[in-house]
Structure formats: C-alpha cells, structure tokens
Protein backbone atom coordinates (compact mmCIF):
# COMPACT_ATOMS: atom_id res chain seq x y z
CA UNK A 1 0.00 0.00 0.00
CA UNK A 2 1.18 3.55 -0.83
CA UNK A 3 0.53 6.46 0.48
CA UNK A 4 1.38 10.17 -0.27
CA UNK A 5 0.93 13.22 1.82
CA UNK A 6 1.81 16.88 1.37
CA UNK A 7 1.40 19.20 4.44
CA UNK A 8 1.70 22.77 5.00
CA UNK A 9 2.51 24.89 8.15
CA UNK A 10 1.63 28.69 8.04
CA UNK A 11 2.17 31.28 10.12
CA UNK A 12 1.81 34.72 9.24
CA UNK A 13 4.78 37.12 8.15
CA UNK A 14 7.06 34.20 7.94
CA UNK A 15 8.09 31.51 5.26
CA UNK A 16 6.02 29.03 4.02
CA UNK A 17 7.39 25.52 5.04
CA UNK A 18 6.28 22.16 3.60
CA UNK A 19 6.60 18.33 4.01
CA UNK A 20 6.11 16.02 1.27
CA UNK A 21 5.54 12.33 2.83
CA UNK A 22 5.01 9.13 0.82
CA UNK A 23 4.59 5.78 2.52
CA UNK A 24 4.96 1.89 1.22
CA UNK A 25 4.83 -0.85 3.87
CA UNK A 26 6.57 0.45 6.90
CA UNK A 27 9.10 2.60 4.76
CA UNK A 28 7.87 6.38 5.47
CA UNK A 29 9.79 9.09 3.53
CA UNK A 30 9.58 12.62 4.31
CA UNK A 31 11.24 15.70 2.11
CA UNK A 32 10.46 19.03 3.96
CA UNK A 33 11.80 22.24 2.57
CA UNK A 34 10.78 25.87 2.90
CA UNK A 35 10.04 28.48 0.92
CA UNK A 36 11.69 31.59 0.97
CA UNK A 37 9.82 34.88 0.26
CA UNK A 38 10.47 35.90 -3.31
CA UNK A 39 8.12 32.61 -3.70
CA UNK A 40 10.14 31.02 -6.22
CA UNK A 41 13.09 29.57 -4.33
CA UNK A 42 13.37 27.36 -1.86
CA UNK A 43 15.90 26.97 1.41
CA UNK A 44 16.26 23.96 4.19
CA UNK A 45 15.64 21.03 2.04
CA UNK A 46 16.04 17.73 4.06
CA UNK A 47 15.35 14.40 3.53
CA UNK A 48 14.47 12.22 6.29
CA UNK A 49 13.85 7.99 5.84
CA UNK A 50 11.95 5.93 8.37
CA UNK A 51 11.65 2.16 8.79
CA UNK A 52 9.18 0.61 11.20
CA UNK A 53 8.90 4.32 12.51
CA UNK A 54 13.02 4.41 13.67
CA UNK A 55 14.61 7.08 11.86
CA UNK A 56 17.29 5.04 9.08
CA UNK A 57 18.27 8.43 7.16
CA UNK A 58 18.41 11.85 7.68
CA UNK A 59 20.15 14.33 5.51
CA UNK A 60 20.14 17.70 4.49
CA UNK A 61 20.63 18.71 0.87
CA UNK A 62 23.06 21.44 1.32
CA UNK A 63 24.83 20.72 -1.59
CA UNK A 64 21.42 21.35 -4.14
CA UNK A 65 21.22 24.89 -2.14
CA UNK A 66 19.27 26.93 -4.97
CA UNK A 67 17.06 23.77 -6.08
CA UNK A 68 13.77 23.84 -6.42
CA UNK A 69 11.60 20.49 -5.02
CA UNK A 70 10.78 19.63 -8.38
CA UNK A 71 6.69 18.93 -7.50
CA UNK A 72 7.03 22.62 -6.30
CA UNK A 73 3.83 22.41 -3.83
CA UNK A 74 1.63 21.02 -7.02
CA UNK A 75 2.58 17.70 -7.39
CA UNK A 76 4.99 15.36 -5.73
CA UNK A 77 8.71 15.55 -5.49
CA UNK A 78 9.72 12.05 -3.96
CA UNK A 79 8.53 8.09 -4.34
CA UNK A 80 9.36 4.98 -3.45
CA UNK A 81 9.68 2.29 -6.47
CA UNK A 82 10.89 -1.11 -6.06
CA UNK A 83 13.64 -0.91 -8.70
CA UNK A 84 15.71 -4.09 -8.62
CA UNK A 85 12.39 -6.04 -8.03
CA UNK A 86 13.64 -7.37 -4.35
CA UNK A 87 10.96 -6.09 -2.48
CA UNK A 88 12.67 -3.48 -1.12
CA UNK A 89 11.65 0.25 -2.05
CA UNK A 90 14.16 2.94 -3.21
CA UNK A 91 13.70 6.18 -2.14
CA UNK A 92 13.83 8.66 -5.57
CA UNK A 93 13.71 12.27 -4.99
CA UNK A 94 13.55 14.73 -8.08
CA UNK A 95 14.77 18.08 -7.61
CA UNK A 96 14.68 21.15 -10.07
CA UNK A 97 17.31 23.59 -10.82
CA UNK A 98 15.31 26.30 -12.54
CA UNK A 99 17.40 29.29 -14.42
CA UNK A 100 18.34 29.21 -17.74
CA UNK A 101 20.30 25.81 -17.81
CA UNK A 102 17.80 24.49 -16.07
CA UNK A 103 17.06 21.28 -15.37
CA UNK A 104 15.88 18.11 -13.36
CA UNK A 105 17.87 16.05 -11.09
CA UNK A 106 17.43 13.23 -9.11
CA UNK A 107 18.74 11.41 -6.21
CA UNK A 108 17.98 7.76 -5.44
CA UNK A 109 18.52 6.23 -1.76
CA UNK A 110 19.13 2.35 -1.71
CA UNK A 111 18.31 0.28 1.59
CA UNK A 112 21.12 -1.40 2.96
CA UNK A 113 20.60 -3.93 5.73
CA UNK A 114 23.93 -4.44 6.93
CA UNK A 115 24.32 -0.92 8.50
CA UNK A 116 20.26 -0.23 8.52
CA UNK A 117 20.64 2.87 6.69
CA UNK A 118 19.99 4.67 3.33
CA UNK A 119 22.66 5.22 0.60
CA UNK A 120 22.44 7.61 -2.64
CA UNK A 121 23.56 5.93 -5.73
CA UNK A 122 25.61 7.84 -8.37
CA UNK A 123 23.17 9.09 -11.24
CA UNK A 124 23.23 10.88 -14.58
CA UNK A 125 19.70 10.88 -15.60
CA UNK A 126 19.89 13.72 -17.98
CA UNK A 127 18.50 17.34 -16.99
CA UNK A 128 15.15 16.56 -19.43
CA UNK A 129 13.41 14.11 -16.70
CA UNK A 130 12.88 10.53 -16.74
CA UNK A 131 10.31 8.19 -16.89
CA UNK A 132 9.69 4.81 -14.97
CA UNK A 133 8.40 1.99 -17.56
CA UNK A 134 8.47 -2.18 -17.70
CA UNK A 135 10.09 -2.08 -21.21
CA UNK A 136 10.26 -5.52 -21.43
CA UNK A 137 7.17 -6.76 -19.48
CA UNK A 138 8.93 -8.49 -17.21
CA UNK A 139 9.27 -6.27 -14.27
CA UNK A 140 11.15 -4.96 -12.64
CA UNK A 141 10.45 -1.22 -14.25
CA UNK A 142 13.46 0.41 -16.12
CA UNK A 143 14.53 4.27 -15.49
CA UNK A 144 14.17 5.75 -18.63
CA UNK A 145 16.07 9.04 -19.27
CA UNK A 146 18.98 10.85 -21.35
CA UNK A 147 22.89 11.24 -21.79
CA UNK A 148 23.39 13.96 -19.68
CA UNK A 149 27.39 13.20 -20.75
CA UNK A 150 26.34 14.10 -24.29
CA UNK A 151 23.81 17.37 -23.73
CA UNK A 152 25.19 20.45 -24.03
CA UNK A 153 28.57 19.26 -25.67
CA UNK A 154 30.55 19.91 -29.14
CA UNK A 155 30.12 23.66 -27.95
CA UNK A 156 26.26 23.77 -28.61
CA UNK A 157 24.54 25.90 -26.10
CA UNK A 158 23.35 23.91 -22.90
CA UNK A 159 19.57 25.51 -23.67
CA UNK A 160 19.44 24.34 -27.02
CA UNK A 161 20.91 20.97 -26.15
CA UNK A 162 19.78 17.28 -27.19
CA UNK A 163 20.31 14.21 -25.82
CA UNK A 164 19.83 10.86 -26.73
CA UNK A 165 18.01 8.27 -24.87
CA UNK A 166 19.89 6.19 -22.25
CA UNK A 167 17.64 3.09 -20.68
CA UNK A 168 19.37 2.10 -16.68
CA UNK A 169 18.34 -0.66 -15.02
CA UNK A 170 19.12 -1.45 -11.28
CA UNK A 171 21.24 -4.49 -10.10
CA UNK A 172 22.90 -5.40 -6.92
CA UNK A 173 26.21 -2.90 -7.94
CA UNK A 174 24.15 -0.13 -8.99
CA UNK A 175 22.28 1.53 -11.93
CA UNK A 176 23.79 -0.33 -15.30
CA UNK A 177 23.44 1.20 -18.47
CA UNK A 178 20.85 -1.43 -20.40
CA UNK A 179 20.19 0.92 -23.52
CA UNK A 180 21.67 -1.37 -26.28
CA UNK A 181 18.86 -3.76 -24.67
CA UNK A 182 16.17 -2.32 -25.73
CA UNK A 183 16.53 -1.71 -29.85
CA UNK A 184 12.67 -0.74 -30.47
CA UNK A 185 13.04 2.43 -27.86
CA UNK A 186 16.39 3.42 -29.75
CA UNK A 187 14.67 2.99 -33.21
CA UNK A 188 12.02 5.67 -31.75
CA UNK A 189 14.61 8.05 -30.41
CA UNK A 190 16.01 7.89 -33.84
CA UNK A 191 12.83 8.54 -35.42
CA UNK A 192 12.47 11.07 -33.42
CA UNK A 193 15.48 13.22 -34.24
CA UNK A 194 14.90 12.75 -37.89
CA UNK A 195 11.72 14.02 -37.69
CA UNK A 196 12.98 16.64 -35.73
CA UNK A 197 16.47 17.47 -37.95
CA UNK A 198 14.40 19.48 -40.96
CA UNK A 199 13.08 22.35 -38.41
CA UNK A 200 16.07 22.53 -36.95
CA UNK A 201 17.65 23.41 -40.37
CA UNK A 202 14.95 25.60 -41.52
CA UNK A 203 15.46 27.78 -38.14
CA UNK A 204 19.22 27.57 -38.60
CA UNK A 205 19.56 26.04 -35.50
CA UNK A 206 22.62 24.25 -34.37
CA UNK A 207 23.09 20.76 -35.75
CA UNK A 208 25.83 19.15 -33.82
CA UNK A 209 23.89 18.06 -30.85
CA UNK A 210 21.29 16.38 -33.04
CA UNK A 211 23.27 14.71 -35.14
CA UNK A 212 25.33 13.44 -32.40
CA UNK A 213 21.85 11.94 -31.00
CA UNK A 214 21.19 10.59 -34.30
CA UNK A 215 24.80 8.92 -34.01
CA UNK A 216 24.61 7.72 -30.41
CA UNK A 217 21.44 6.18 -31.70
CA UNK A 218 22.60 4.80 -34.64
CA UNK A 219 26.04 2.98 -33.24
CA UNK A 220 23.71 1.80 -30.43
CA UNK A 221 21.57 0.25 -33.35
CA UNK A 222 24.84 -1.27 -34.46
CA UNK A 223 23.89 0.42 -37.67
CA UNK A 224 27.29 0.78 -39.58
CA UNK A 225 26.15 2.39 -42.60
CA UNK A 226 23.82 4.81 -41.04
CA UNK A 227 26.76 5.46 -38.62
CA UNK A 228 28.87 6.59 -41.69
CA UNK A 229 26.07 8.85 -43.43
CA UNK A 230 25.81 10.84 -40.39
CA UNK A 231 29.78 11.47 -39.41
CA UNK A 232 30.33 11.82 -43.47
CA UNK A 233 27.46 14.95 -42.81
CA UNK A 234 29.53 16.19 -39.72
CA UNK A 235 32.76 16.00 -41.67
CA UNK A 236 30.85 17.86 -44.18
CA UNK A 237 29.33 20.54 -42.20
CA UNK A 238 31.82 21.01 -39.36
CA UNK A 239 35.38 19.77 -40.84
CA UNK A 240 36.81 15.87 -40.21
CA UNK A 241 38.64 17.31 -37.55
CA UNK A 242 36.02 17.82 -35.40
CA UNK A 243 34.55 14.55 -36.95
CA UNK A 244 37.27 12.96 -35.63
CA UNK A 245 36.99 14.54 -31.86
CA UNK A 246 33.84 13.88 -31.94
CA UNK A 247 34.17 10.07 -32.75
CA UNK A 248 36.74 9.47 -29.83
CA UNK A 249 34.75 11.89 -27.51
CA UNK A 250 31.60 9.46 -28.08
CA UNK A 251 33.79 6.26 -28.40
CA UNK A 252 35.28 7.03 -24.59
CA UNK A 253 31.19 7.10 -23.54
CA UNK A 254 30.95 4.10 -25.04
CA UNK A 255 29.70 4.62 -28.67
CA UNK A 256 31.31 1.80 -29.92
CA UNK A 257 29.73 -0.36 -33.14
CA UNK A 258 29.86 -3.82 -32.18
C-alpha cells in the first residue's frame, strides 16, 4: 500500500514551510523544505527515511542549495519504487534547478541492511526528466532518461541541447546502463530526431547536438552504414577534424559499433 501526503505549516509574516511524505509498507519518507519569500526559491531542504517508525536516514541537501523540489507544492517531489524487483523500495527524490540551464535532477537512496541505513547511488539521468516503464514486461520497471554526458557538448549551447536516450536498469552494484537492450526504444529516439532534424535546419539552429543523437542512436543500433552517413554529414558541415573529436569523444562514452 502507498501512500502520499503533502502538508503545509503557516504562520503569518514568515516563510512558508512544507513536508512532502510518501509511505509503502513500513518505509515512510519525508522531504520538507521551505520556501523563501520571493516565492520562487526554496531553502532547508532535508530528507528524512523511516523504517518501522526508527529514523534510518536523515540528511540535508546542502549541496542542491538553490534547487527547487521539483513537484514545487503542485505535485509530488519524492517516491518509493521497487527498482531491482527485491521487495525493497528505493527512495527517488527529483529536484529542479530552474534558471536558464535548467534542469531536473534526481537522487535515489538504496536500503542497505547491513548498517540499517539509506545510501544515494551515483546518477546521470539527464537534466530533461525521466520516466519509470516495464520495457520488457517483465518487471522490474526500467529508469528511462537521457545522456546527460552528451547534452550540451561539441560547444552547442546547454539551452538548445539534445540528448539521446539512455535506458538504466538497477542491479545489486548499482544503476547499469541497459540501452543497447532495448533496440525498439532506440529505433524511436532515432525517429524522433529525424523528424525533428528538418526544423532545426529551416530555423538555422545548431546541428551538432542532433546529429550526435542521431549517431549515439545509430552505433547503439549497431547500424554501420547509417553510422557513416551521419559522421560523413559532420565531416561535411563542421570539418573531419572535429569529426574525428567527436568520434573518440563518443567512443570514450561508449559509442562503440559492435
């Protein structure tokens, strides 16, 4: 059973602090923060994890100081998922940056039993959000996102950045990059940014992020030829020395054909 709270203390003349509380079985998390009075940005945020009703984890977020909860007030800014399908709930908590290069992050706690406590996991999820889907049908769900290593790079500006689509799934040593697994989700991205590739000529736009997604996508596809049309239009457009950086800057993520 789940359950989700928000509450709301007010007091007149002062800031407007709030608690955002979900529930599932007897793990209780609670992410309180405060508003400060400009209305838009936010101060004290602290996370606080509860087992059986004995504290396991509390924290304060000192290092997101300027974040924004990412609900804001309107919708929720923490769950708990069962992401490695052992029963036991992580605690994900999505945060928002807001500015310019704005955008998402978010933190996930894992349960560990031999010291009763709550760690965070190292996570690139991208700055465009995430979603949480059973790809394959077979449970447990996968963390959808982007490659926040590849947005924002080749010296395109971070607000007109694209990003391909990176699939994790969560095993005992962490969150493992399981993108090549899933070929029909790739083969949509792709679609995607070809679709997408004749506006961004027609409003002069620049191309280098995009056609780096299209590549990402394309070596992920294991797609040779399609891999060489694209870097012969980079060579083209930008020079084959930057072709050339760019290959080994990709190849070093990873972007390998197979």
């Amino acid at each position: 059973m789940l359950a989700i709270a928000l509450s709301t203390a007010l007091a007149p003349g002062v800031a407007q602090a709030k608690t955002e509380k979900v529930s599932r079985g007897d793990v209780t998390a609670s992410f309180s923060y405060t508003a400060n009075k400009d209305g838009v940005s936010f101060k004290g945020l602290k996370l606080t994890i509860a087992r059986g009703g004995a504290t396991a984890l509390t924290t304060t977020l000192g290092k997101y100081k300027g974040f924004w909860p990412a609900g804001r007030g309107e919708s929720r800014s923490i769950r708990l998922r069962d992401l490695d399908g052992d029963g036991e709930a992580e605690v994900l908590l999505d945060l928002f940056s807001g500015g310019a290069n704005c955008c998402f992050t978010t933190l996930i706690y894992r349960f560990r039993a031999n010291t009763n406590t709550y760690v965070p996991l190292p996570v690139q999820l991208g700055r465009f959000g995430y979603s949480l889907r059973d790809l394959d049908r077979k449970g447990p769900v996968e963390i959808v996102a982007t490659d926040v290593r590849l947005a924002g790079a080749f010296g395109v500006p971070s607000v007109a950045a694209v990003a391909p689509i990176r699939i994790f799934q969560l095993d005992r040593d962490g969150l493992a990059d399981a993108t090549r697994g899933f070929p029909g989700e790739v083969r949509k991205d792709l679609r995607a940014w070809r679709k997408e590739y004749p506006s961004f000529v027609r409003q002069k736009a620049p191309l280098k992020g995009i056609l780096a997604a299209m590549a990402a996508d394309t070596i992920l596809l294991n797609d040779e030829k399609g891999t060489a049309r694209i870097f012969q239009r980079i060579d083209t457009l930008y020079g084959r020395e930057f072709g050339k950086r760019l290959r080994s800057f990709m190849g070093r993520r990873g972007y390998r054909l197979r």
